[in-house]
Protein backbone atom coordinates (compact mmCIF):
# COMPACT_ATOMS: atom_id res chain seq x y z
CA UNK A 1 0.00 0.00 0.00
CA UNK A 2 2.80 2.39 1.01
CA UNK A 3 4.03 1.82 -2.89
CA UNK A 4 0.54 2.93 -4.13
CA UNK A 5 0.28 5.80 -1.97
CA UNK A 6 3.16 6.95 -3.20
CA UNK A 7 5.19 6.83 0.32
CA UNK A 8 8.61 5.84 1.00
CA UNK A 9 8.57 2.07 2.53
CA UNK A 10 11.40 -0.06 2.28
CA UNK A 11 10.24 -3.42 3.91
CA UNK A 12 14.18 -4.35 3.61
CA UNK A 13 14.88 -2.14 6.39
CA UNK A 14 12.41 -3.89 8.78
CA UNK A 15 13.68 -5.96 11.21
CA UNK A 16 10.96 -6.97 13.19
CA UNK A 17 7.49 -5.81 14.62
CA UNK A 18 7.52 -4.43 18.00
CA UNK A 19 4.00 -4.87 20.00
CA UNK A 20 3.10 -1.39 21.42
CA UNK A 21 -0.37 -2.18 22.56
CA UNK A 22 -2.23 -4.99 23.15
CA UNK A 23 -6.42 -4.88 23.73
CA UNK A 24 -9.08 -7.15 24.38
CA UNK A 25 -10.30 -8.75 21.69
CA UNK A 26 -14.15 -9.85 20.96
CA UNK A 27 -16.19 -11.98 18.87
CA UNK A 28 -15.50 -9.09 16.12
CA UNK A 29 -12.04 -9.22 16.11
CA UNK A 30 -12.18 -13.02 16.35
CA UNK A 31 -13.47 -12.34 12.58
CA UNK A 32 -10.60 -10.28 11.63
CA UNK A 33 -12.69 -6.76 12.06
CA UNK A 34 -10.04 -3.85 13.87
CA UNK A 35 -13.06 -3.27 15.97
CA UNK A 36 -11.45 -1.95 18.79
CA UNK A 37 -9.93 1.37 19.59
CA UNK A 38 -6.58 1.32 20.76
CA UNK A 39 -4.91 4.09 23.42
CA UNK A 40 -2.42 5.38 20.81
CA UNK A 41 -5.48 5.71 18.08
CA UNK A 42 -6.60 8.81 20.50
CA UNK A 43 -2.64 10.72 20.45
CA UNK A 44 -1.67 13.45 18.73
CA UNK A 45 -1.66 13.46 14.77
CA UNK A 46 0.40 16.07 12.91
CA UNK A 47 -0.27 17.35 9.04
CA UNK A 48 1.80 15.56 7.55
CA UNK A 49 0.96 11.69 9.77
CA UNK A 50 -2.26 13.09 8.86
CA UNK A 51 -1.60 13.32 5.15
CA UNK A 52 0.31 9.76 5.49
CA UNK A 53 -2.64 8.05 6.66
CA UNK A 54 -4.93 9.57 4.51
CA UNK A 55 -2.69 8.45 1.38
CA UNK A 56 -2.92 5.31 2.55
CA UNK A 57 -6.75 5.17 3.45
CA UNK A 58 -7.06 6.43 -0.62
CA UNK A 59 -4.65 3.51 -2.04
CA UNK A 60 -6.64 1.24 -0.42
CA UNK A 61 -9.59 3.11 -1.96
CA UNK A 62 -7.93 2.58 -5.43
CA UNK A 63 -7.12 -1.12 -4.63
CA UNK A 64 -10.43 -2.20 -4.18
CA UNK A 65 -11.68 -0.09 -7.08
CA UNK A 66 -9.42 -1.67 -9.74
CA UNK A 67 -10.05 -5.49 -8.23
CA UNK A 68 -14.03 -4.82 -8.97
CA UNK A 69 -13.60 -3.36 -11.57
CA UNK A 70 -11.85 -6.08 -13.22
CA UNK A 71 -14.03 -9.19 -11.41
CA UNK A 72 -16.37 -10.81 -13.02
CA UNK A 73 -20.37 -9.91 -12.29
CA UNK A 74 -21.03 -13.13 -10.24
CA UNK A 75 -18.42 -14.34 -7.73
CA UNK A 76 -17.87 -17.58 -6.93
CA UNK A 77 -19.67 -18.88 -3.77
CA UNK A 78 -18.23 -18.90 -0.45
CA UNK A 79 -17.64 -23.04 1.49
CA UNK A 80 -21.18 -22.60 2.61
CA UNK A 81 -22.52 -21.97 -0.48
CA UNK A 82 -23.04 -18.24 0.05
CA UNK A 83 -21.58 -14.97 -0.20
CA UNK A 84 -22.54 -11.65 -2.08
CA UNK A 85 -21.73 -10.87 -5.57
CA UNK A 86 -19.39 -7.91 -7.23
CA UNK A 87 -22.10 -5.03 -7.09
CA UNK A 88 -23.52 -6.44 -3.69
CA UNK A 89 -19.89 -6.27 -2.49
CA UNK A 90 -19.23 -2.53 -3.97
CA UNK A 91 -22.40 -1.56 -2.65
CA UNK A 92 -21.40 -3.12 0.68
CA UNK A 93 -18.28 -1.33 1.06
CA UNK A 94 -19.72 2.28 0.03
CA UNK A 95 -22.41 1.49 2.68
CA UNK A 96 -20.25 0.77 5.19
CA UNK A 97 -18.23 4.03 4.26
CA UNK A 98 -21.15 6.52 4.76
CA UNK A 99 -20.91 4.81 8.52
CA UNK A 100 -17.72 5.39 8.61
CA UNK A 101 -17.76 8.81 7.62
CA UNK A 102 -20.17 9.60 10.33
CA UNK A 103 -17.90 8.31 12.66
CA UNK A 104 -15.86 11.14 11.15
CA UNK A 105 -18.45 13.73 12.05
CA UNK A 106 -19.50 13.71 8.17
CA UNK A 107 -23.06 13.64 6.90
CA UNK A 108 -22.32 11.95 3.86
CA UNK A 109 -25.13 10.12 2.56
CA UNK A 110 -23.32 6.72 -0.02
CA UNK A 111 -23.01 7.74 -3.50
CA UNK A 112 -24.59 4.74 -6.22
CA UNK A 113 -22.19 2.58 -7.27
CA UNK A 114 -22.24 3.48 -10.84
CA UNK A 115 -21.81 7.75 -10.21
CA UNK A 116 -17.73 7.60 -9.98
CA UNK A 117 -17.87 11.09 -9.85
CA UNK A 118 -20.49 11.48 -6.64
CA UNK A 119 -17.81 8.32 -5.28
CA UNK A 120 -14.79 10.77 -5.51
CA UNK A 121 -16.52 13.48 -4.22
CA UNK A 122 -17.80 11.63 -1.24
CA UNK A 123 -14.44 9.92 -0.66
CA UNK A 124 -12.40 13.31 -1.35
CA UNK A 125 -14.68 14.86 1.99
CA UNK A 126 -13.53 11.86 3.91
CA UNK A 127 -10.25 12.49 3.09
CA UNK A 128 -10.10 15.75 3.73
CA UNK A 129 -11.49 15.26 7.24
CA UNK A 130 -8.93 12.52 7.37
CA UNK A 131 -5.81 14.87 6.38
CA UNK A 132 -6.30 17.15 9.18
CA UNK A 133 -4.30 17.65 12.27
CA UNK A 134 -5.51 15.70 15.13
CA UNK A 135 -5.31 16.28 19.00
CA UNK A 136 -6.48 12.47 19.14
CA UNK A 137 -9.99 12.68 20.06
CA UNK A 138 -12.96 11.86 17.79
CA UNK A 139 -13.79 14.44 16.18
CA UNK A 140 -17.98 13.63 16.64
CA UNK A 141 -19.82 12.67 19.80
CA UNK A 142 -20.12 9.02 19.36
CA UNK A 143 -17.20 9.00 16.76
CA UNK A 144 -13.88 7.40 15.89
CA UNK A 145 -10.52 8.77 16.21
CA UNK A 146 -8.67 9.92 13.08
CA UNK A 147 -6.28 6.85 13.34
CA UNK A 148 -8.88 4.31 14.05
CA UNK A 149 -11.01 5.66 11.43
CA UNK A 150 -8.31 5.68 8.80
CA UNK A 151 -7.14 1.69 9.97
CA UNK A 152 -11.22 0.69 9.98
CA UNK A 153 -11.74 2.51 6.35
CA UNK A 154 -8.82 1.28 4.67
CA UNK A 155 -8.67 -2.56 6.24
CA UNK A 156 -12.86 -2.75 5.10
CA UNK A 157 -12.03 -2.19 1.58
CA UNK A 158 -8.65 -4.07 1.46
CA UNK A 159 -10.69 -7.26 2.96
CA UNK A 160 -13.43 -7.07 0.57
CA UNK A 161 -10.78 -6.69 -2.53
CA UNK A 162 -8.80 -9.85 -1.09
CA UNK A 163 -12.31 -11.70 -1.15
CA UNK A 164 -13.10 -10.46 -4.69
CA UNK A 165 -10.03 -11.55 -6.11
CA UNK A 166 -10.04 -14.99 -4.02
CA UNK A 167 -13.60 -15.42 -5.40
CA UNK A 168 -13.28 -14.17 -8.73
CA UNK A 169 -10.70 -17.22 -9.26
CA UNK A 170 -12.69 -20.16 -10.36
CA UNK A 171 -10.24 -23.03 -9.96
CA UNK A 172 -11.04 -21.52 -6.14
């Protein structure tokens, strides 16, 4: 993602991870789902971390946009026989983005799937609420930090372009 966003990443230079938090988990993040907020998703967030994370949150934007657009109509099924298709899927994830906007203090209402032009309009107002300067706090009553907003946004649309592509394969 760091490629795609354009951001200097050079996974060579990694030597490790390094655990800085750890949280209690539930039956959501049993499922994968960063559903909880973590202590350092409510610090401080300068421009330019700001601008970082919001470059990121858009290349994962771009991401899933390319894998739809290049899947077939009907996906193949899930083990259990079910799962939604491409358009149920796209529709799912702008859904779940007008949420998340609120969480952003947004009222953002999700633009149809086939209006790119309302899409990049709606996701440019997320990202410019995204690119701002943070104290840490949510910037809504009932909202999400900055940070945790960003890492909900951009892992929702990364997980449903992983399942696109793993379903779009039909050898499975």
């Amino acid at each position: 993602m760091a490629k795609r966003a354009k951001l200097p990443f050079d996974p060579r230079t990694v030597r490790g991870v390094r655990v800085v938090e750890r949280i209690p988990g539930s039956a959501n993040t049993d499922f994968g789902v960063p559903h909880e907020i973590s202590k350092r998703d409510t610090t401080r967030l300068s421009a330019a971390g700001a601008k970082r994370m919001a470059a990121l949150v858009k290349a994962a934007w771009d991401l899933f946009d390319e894998v739809a657009a290049s899947a077939p109509a009907e996906l193949r099924k899930g083990p259990r026989g079910g799962g939604r298709d491409r358009d149920k899927m796209i529709d799912h994830v702008l859904g779940a983005d007008e949420i998340y906007a609120r969480k952003l203090g947004l009222r953002l209402s999700a633009p149809p799937r086939a209006d790119r032009a309302a899409i990049r309009a709606f996701r440019a107002a997320v990202i410019e609420a995204l690119e701002k300067p943070s104290s840490g706090a949510p910037p809504s009553e009932k909202g999400w930090p900055q940070r945790y907003a960003a890492r909900r946004i951009a892992w929702h649309a990364l997980d449903h372009a992983w399942e696109i592509e793993d379903r779009s394969d039909p050898t499975g």
